[in-house]
Protein backbone atom coordinates (compact mmCIF):
# COMPACT_ATOMS: atom_id res chain seq x y z
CA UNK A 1 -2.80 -13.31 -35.59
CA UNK A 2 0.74 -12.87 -34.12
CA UNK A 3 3.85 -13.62 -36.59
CA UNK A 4 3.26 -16.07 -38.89
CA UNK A 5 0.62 -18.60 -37.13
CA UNK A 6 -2.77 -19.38 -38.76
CA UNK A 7 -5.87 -16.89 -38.40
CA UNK A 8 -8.46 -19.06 -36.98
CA UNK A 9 -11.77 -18.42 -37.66
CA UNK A 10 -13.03 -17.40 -34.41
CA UNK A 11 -11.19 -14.37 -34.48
CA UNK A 12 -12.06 -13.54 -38.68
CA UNK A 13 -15.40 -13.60 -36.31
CA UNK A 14 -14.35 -11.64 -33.51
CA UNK A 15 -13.11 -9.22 -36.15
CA UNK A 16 -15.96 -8.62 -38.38
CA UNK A 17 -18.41 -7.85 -35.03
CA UNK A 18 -15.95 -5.58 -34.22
CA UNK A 19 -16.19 -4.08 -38.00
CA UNK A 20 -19.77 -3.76 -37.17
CA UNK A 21 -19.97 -2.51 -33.67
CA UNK A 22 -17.54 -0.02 -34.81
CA UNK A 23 -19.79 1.30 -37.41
CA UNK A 24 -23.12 0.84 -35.81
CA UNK A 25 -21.50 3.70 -33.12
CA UNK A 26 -21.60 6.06 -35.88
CA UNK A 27 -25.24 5.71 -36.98
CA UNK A 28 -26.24 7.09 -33.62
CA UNK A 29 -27.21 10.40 -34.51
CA UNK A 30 -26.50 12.35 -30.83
CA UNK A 31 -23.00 10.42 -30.91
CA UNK A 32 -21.98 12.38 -33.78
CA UNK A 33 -23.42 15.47 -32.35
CA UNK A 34 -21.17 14.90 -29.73
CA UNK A 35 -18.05 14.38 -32.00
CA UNK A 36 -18.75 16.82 -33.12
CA UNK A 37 -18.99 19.10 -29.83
CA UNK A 38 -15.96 17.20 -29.00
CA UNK A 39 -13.90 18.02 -32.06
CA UNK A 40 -14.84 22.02 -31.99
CA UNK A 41 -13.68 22.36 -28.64
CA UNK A 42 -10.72 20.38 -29.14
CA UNK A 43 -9.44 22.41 -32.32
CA UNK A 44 -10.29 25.67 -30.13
CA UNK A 45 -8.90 23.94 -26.89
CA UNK A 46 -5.50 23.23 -28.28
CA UNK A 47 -5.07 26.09 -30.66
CA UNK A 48 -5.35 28.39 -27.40
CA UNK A 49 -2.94 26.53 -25.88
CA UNK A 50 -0.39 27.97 -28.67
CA UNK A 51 -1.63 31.07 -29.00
CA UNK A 52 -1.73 31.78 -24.96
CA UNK A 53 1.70 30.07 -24.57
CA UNK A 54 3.69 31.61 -27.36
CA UNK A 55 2.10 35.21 -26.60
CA UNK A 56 2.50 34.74 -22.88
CA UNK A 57 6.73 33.74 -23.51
CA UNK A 58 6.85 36.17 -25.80
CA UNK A 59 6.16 38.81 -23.31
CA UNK A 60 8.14 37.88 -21.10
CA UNK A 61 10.88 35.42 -21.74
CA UNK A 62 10.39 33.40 -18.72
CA UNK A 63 10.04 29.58 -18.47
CA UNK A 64 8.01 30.29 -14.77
CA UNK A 65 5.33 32.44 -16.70
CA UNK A 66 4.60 29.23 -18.60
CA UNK A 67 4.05 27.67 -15.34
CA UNK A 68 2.44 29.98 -13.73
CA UNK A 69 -0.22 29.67 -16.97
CA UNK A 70 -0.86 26.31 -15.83
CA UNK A 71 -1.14 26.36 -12.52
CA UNK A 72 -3.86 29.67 -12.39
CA UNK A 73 -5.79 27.20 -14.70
CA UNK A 74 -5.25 24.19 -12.36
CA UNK A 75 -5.83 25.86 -9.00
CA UNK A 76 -9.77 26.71 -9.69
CA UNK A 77 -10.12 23.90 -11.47
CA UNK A 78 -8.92 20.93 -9.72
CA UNK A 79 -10.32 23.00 -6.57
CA UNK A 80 -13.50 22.95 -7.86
CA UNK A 81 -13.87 19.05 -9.37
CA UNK A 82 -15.23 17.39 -7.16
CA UNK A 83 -18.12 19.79 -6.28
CA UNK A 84 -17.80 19.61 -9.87
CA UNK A 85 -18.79 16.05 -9.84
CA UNK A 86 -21.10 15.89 -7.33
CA UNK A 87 -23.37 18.81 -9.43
CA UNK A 88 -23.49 16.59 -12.17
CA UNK A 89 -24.54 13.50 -10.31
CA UNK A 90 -27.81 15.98 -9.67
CA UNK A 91 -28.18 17.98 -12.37
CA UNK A 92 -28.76 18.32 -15.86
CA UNK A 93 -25.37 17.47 -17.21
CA UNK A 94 -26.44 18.87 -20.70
CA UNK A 95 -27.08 21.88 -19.08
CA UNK A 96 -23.83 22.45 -17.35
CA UNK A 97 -21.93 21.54 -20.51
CA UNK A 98 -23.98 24.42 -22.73
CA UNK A 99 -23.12 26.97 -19.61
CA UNK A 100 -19.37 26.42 -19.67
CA UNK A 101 -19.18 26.32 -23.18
CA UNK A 102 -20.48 29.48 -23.17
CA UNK A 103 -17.96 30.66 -21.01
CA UNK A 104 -15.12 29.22 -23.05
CA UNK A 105 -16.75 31.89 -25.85
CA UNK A 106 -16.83 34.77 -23.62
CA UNK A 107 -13.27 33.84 -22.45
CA UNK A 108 -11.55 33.45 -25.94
CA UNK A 109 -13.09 37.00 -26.53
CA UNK A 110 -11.84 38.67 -23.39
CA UNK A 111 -8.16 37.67 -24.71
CA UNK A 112 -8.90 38.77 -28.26
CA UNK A 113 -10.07 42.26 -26.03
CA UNK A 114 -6.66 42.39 -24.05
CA UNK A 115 -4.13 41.51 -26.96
CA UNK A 116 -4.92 44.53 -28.05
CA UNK A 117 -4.23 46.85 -25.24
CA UNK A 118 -1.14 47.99 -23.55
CA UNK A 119 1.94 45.49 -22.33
CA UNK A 120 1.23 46.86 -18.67
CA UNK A 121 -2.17 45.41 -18.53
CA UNK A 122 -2.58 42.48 -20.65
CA UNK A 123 0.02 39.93 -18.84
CA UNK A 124 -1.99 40.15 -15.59
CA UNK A 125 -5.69 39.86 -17.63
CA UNK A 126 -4.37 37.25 -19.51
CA UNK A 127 -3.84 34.99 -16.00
CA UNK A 128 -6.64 36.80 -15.00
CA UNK A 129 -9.47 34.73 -17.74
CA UNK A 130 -7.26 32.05 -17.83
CA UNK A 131 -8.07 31.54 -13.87
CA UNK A 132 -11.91 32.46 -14.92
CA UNK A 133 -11.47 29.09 -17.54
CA UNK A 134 -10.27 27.31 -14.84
CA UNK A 135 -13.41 27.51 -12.82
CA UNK A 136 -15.80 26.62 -15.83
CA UNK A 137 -13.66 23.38 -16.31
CA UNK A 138 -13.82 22.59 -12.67
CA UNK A 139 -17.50 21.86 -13.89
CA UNK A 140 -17.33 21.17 -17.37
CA UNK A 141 -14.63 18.13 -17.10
CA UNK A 142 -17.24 15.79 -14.80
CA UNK A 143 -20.26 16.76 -16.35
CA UNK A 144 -18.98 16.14 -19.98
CA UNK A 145 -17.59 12.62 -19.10
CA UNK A 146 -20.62 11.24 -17.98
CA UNK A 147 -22.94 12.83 -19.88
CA UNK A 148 -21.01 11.03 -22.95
CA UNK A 149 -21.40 7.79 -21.04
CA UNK A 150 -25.44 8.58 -20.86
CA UNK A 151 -25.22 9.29 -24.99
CA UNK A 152 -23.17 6.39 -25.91
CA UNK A 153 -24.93 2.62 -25.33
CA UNK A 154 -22.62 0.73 -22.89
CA UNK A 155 -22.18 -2.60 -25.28
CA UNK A 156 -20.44 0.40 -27.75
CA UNK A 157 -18.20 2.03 -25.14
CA UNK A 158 -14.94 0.54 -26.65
CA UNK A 159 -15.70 1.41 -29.99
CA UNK A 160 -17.18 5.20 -29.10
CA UNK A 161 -13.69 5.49 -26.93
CA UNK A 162 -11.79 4.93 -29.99
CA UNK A 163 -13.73 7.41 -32.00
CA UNK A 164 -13.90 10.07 -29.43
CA UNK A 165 -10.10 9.72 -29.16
CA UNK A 166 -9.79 9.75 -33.20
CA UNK A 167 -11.51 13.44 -33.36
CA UNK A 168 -9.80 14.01 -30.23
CA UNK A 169 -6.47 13.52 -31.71
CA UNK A 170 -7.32 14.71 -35.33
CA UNK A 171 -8.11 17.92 -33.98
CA UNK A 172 -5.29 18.02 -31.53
CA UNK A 173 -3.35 17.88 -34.59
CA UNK A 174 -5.13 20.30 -36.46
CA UNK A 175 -5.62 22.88 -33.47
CA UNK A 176 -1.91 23.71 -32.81
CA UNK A 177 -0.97 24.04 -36.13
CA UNK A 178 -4.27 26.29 -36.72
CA UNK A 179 -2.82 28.51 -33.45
CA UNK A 180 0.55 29.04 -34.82
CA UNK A 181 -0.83 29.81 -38.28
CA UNK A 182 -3.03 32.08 -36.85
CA UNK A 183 -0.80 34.19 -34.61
CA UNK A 184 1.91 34.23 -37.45
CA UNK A 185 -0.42 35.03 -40.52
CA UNK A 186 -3.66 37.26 -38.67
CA UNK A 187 -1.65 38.45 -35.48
CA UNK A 188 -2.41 37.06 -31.75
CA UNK A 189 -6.13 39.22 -31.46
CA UNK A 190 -7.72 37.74 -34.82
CA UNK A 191 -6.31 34.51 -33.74
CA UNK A 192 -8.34 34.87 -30.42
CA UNK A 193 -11.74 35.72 -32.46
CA UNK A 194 -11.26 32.61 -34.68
CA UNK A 195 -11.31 30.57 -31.25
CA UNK A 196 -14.18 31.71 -29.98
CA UNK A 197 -15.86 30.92 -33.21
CA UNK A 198 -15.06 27.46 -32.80
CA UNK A 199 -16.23 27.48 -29.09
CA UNK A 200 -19.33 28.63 -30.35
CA UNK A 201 -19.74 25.89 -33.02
CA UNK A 202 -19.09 23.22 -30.15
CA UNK A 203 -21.89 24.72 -28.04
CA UNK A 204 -24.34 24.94 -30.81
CA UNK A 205 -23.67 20.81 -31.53
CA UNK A 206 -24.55 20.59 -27.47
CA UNK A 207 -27.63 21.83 -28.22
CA UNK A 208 -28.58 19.51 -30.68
CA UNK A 209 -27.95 16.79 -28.15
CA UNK A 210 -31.70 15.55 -25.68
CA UNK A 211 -31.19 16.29 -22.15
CA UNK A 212 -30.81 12.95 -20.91
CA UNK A 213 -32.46 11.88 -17.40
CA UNK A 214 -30.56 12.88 -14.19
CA UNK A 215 -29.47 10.86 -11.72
CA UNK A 216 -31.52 10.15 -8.54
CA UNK A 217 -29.37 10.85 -5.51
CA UNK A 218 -29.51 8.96 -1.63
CA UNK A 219 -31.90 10.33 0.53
CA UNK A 220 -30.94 12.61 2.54
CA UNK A 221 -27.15 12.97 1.09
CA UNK A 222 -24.75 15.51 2.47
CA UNK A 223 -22.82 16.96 -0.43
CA UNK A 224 -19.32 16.04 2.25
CA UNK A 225 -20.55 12.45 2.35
CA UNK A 226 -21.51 12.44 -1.92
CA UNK A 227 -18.25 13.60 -2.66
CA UNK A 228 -16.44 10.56 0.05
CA UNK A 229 -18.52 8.43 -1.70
CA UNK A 230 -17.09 9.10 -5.37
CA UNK A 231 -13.20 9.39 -4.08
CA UNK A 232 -13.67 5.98 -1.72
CA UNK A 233 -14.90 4.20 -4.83
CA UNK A 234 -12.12 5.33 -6.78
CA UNK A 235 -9.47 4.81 -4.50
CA UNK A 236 -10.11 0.74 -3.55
CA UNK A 237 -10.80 0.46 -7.09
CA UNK A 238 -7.40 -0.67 -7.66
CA UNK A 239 -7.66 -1.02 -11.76
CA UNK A 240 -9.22 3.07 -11.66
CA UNK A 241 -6.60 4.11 -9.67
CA UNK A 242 -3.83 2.29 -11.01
CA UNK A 243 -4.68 3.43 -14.54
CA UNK A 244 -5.37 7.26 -13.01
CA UNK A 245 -1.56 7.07 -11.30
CA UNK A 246 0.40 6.24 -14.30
CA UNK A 247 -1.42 8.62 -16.33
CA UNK A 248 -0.80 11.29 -13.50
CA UNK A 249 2.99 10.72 -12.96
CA UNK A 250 3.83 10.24 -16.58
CA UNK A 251 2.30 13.63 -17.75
CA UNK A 252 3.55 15.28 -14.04
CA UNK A 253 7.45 14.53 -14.66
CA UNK A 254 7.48 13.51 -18.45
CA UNK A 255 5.25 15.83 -20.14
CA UNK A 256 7.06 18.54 -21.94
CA UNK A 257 4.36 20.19 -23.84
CA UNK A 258 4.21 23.54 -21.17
CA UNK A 259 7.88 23.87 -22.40
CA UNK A 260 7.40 23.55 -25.98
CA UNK A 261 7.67 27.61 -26.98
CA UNK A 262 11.26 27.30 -25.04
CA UNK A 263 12.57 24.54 -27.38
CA UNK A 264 10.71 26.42 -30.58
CA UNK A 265 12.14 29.54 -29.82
CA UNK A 266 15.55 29.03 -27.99
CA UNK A 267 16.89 25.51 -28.81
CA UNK A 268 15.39 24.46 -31.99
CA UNK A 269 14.82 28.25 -33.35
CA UNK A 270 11.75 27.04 -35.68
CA UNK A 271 9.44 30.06 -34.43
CA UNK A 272 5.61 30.18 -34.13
CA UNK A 273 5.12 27.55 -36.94
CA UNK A 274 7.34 25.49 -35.78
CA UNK A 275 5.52 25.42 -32.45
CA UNK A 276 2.68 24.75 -33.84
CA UNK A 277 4.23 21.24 -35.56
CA UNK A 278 5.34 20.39 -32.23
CA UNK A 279 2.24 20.52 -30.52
CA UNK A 280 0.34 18.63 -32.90
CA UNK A 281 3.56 15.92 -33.54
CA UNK A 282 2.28 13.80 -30.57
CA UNK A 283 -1.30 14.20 -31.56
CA UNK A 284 -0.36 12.63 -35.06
CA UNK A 285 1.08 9.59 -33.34
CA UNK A 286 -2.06 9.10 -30.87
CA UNK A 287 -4.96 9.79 -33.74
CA UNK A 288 -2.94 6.77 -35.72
CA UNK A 289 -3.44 4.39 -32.93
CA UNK A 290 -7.17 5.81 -32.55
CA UNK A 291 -7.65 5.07 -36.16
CA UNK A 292 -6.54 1.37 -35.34
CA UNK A 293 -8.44 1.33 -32.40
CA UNK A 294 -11.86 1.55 -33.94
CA UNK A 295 -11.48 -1.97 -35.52
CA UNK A 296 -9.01 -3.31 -33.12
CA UNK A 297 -9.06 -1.43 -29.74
CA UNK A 298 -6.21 -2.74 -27.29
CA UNK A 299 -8.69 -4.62 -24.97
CA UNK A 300 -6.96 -7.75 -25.00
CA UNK A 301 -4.26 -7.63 -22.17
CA UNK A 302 -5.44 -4.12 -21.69
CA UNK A 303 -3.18 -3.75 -18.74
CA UNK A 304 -0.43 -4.69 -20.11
CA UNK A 305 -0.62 -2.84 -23.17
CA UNK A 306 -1.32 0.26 -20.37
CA UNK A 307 2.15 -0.54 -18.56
CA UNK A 308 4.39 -0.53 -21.82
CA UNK A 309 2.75 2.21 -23.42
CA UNK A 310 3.40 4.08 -20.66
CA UNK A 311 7.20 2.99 -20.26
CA UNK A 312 7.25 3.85 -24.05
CA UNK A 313 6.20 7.48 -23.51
CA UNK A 314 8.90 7.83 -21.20
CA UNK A 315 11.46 7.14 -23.13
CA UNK A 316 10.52 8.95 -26.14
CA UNK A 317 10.70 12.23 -23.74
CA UNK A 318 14.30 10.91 -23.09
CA UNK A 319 14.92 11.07 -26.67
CA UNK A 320 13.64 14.25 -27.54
CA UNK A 321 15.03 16.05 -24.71
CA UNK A 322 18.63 15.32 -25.83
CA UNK A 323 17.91 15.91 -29.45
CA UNK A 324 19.27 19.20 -31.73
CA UNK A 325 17.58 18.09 -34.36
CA UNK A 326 13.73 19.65 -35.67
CA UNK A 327 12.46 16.47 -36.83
CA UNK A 328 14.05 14.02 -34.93
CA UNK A 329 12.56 16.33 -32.54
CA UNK A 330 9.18 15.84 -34.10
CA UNK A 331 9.34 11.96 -34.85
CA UNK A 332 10.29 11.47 -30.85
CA UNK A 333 7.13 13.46 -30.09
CA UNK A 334 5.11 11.60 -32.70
CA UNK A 335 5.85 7.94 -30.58
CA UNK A 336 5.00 10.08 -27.46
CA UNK A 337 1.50 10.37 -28.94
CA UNK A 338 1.82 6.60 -30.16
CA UNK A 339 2.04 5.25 -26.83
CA UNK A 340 0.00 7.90 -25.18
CA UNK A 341 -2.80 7.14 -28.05
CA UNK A 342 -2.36 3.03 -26.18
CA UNK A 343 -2.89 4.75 -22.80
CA UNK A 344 -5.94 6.98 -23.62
CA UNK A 345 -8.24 4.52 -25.17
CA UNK A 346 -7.09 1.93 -22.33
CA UNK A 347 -7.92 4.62 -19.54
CA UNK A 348 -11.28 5.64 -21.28
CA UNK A 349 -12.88 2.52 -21.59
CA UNK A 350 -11.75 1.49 -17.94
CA UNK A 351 -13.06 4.83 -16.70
CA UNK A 352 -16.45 4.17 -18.89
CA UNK A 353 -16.82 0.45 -18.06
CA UNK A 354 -16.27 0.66 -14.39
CA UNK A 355 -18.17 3.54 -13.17
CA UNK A 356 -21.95 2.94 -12.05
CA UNK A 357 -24.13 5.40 -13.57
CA UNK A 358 -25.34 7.23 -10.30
CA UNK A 359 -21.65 7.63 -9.74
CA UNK A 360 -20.32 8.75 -12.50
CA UNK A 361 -20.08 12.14 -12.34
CA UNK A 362 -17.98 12.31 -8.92
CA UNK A 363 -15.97 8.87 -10.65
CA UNK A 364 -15.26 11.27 -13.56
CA UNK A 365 -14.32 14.41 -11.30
CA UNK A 366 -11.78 12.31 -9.43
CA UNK A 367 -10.60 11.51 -12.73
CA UNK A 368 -10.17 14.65 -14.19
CA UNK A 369 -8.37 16.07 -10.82
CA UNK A 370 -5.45 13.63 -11.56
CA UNK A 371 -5.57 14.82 -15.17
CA UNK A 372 -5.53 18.34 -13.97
CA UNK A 373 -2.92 18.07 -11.98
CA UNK A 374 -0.50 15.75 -14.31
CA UNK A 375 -1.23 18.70 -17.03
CA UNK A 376 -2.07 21.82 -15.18
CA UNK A 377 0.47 21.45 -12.11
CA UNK A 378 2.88 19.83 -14.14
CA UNK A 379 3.00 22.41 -16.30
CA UNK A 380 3.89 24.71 -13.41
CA UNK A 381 6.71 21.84 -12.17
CA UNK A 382 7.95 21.70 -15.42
CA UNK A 383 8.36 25.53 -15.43
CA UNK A 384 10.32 25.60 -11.84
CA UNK A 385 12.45 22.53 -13.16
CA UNK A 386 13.78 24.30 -15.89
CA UNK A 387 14.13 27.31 -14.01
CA UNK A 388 16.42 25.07 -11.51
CA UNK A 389 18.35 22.64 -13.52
CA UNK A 390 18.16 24.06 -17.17
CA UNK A 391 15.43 23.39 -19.77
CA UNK A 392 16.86 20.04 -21.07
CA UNK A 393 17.85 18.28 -18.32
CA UNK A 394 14.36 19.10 -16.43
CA UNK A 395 13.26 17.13 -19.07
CA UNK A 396 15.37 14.21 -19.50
CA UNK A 397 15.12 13.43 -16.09
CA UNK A 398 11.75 13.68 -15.88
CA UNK A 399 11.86 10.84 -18.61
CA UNK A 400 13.76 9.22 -16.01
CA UNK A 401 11.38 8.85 -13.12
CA UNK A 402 8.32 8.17 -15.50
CA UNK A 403 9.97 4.98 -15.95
CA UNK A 404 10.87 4.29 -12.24
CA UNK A 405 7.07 5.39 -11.73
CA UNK A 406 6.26 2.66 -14.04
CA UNK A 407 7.91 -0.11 -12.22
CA UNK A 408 6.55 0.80 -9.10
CA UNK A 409 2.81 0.98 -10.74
CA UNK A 410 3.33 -3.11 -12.15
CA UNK A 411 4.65 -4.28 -8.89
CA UNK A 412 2.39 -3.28 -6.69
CA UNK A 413 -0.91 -3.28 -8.95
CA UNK A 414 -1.08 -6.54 -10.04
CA UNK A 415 -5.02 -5.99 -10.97
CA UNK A 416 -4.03 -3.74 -13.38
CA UNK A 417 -1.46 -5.30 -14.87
CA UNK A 418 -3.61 -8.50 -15.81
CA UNK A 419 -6.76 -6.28 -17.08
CA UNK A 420 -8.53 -7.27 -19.49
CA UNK A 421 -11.20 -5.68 -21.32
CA UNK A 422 -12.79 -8.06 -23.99
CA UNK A 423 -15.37 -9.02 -21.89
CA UNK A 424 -16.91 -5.95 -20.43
CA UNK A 425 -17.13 -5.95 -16.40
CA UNK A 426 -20.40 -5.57 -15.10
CA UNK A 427 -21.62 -2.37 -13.90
């Protein structure tokens, strides 16, 4: 219905099979396994993030460090992708998942283990396991995306997109303000032990999951010529890697989240806690849409909805970088998670709906390259930036040319900008 005009009944129709496809999703018992996985790591994922950042600026009072935490991340991991993806186009994908997961455990202990020694030592082993995480998610990141797509049944992918990104998003929330909790209330090492706990619940969810069947490669298949294969797909696919740009350039110049313990400690002065509200601010705003999504997922005019939500995003980091104010602050980060929540459920279900099963996981490493890079390396940007031109500005402006990017992005991919998702495209 839009304004005031009539429901007709096609669409009370169109809206109770979406009631029921949303809800028929969750009595598949592996999907909520996987939630499951998926909201474990997510709580442990993000809470790290806090922890790591606010310890790591607290040692050193440098915006660069920050960077620098991204980009030893980044560097093995987008390095490693799409080898990454061409493993789990050939392997057991279950398999790969439970081994990096494990990993992720050993990892959050070996920071718990160095928090506790002396300040000469623990800067350099904290980059040092962080670089160590990279490589496990230069695996991990394919292999999880399509092994989801082999648990969830492709008439369902919508609907399972807009759950995933519900946990996703409830435990974004939840993570950062867990981290700053943590590090405030049982000190930085404790904090590190309670993450590796939740690591190890995610893995032990993994487990509960079937291997599923793995994908039977060409004949005779160099791994050079698997891995063309995946990037040529996604490159004169121009709806992928429309959606994959936008996403890339918004998070590359506009994200701020790397420099989040800089406007917690220095410009805002709310502390640890405070840090942790502002992590989990944008989080709020996406898990609201994701809520919204799993009876009425933005399918219709997907593209379009993609475009503005984008454009949307952009501004907000406009308006928070000029802001003095702690919960202005917060509300402009909660409509960056709005229109970012728009964005995520868009990009999901193209990335789902588009990708041919024996292709996925190379599709999905491609993917999660420009991810890496829009969060990893523009983490490490966003560090230099504020180095060069002051904290706020590097911000503001990078507000800036998210929008220009967005322009560019509906001029020249028209494709995208008339997607539409409410008939699913054959695979």
């Amino acid at each position: 219905m839009v304004g005031n005009a009539p429901l007709e009944w096609s669409d009370v129709l169109q809206q109770d099979e979406a009631r029921a496809a949303s809800k028929a999703v969750l009595r598949l018992p592996e999907f909520r396994y996987l939630l499951c996985a998926n909201g474990f790591s997510t709580l442990a994922g993000r809470a790290l993030a806090v922890v790591i950042g606010y310890q790591v600026y607290k040692l050193t009072r440098d915006p660069l460090a920050l960077g620098w935490l991204g980009l030893f991340e980044a560097l093995p991991a987008l390095s490693l992708a799409l080898f990454g993806g061409h493993v789990a186009d050939r392997t057991d994908r279950r398999r790969i998942i439970l081994l990096t997961q494990s990993v992720s455990v050993l990892c959050a202990l070996g920071f718990a283990f160095l928090s506790a020694q002396g300040h000469s030592s623990k800067l350099i082993g904290l980059y040092v396991i962080v670089f160590m995480a990279g490589i496990a998610r230069g695996f991990a990141d394919p292999a999880s995306t399509a092994f989801e797509a082999q648990v969830i049944p492709r008439e369902v992918y919508v609907y399972a997109s807009s759950w995933s990104s519900s946990v996703w998003q409830s435990c974004a929330i939840l993570g950062p303000a867990l981290g700053g909790f943590a590090y405030d209330l049982i000190g930085v090492r404790n904090a590190y032990l309670v993450i590796a706990g939740l690591f190890g619940l995610s893995l032990l969810c993994i487990s509960r999951i079937a291997p599923k069947p793995v994908p039977i490669p060409e004949a005779s298949e160099s791994i050079w010529h698997s891995i063309a294969v995946g990037v040529k797909y996604v490159l004169h696919n121009q709806v992928i890697v429309g959606s994959m740009a936008l996403d890339l350039f918004a998070v590359l110049f506009g994200g701020t989240m790397a420099l989040l313990p800089i406007f917690a400690s220095d410009i805002l002065k709310v502390g640890a806690r405070g840090l942790g509200f502002l992590n989990a601010a944008p989080s709020l705003g996406a898990l609201l849409v994701a809520l919204w999504s799993t009876h009425r997922p933005p399918v219709r005019h997907a593209g379009r909805n993609l475009i503005v939500s984008v454009a949307g995003f952009g501004v907000c980091i406009i308006a928070f970088a000029l802001s003095k104010n702690f919960f202005f602050s917060l509300f402009a980060l909660f409509l960056t998670g709005v229109f970012d929540g728009v964005s995520v459920v868009v990009r999901r279900s193209v990335l789902r709906l588009m990708s041919p099963e024996n292709m996925r996981g190379r599709i999905a490493s491609v993917s999660w390259i420009f991810i890496g890079a829009s969060n990893e390396i523009g983490a490490f940007e966003s560090g230099i930036a504020a180095r060069l031109l002051g904290t706020v500005r590097s911000v503001w402006i990078g507000g800036i040319v998210t929008l220009i990017v967005v322009a560019i992005t509906a001029a020249v991919a028209p494709k995208l900008r008339n997607l539409n998702l409410e008939t699913p495209p054959e695979e």
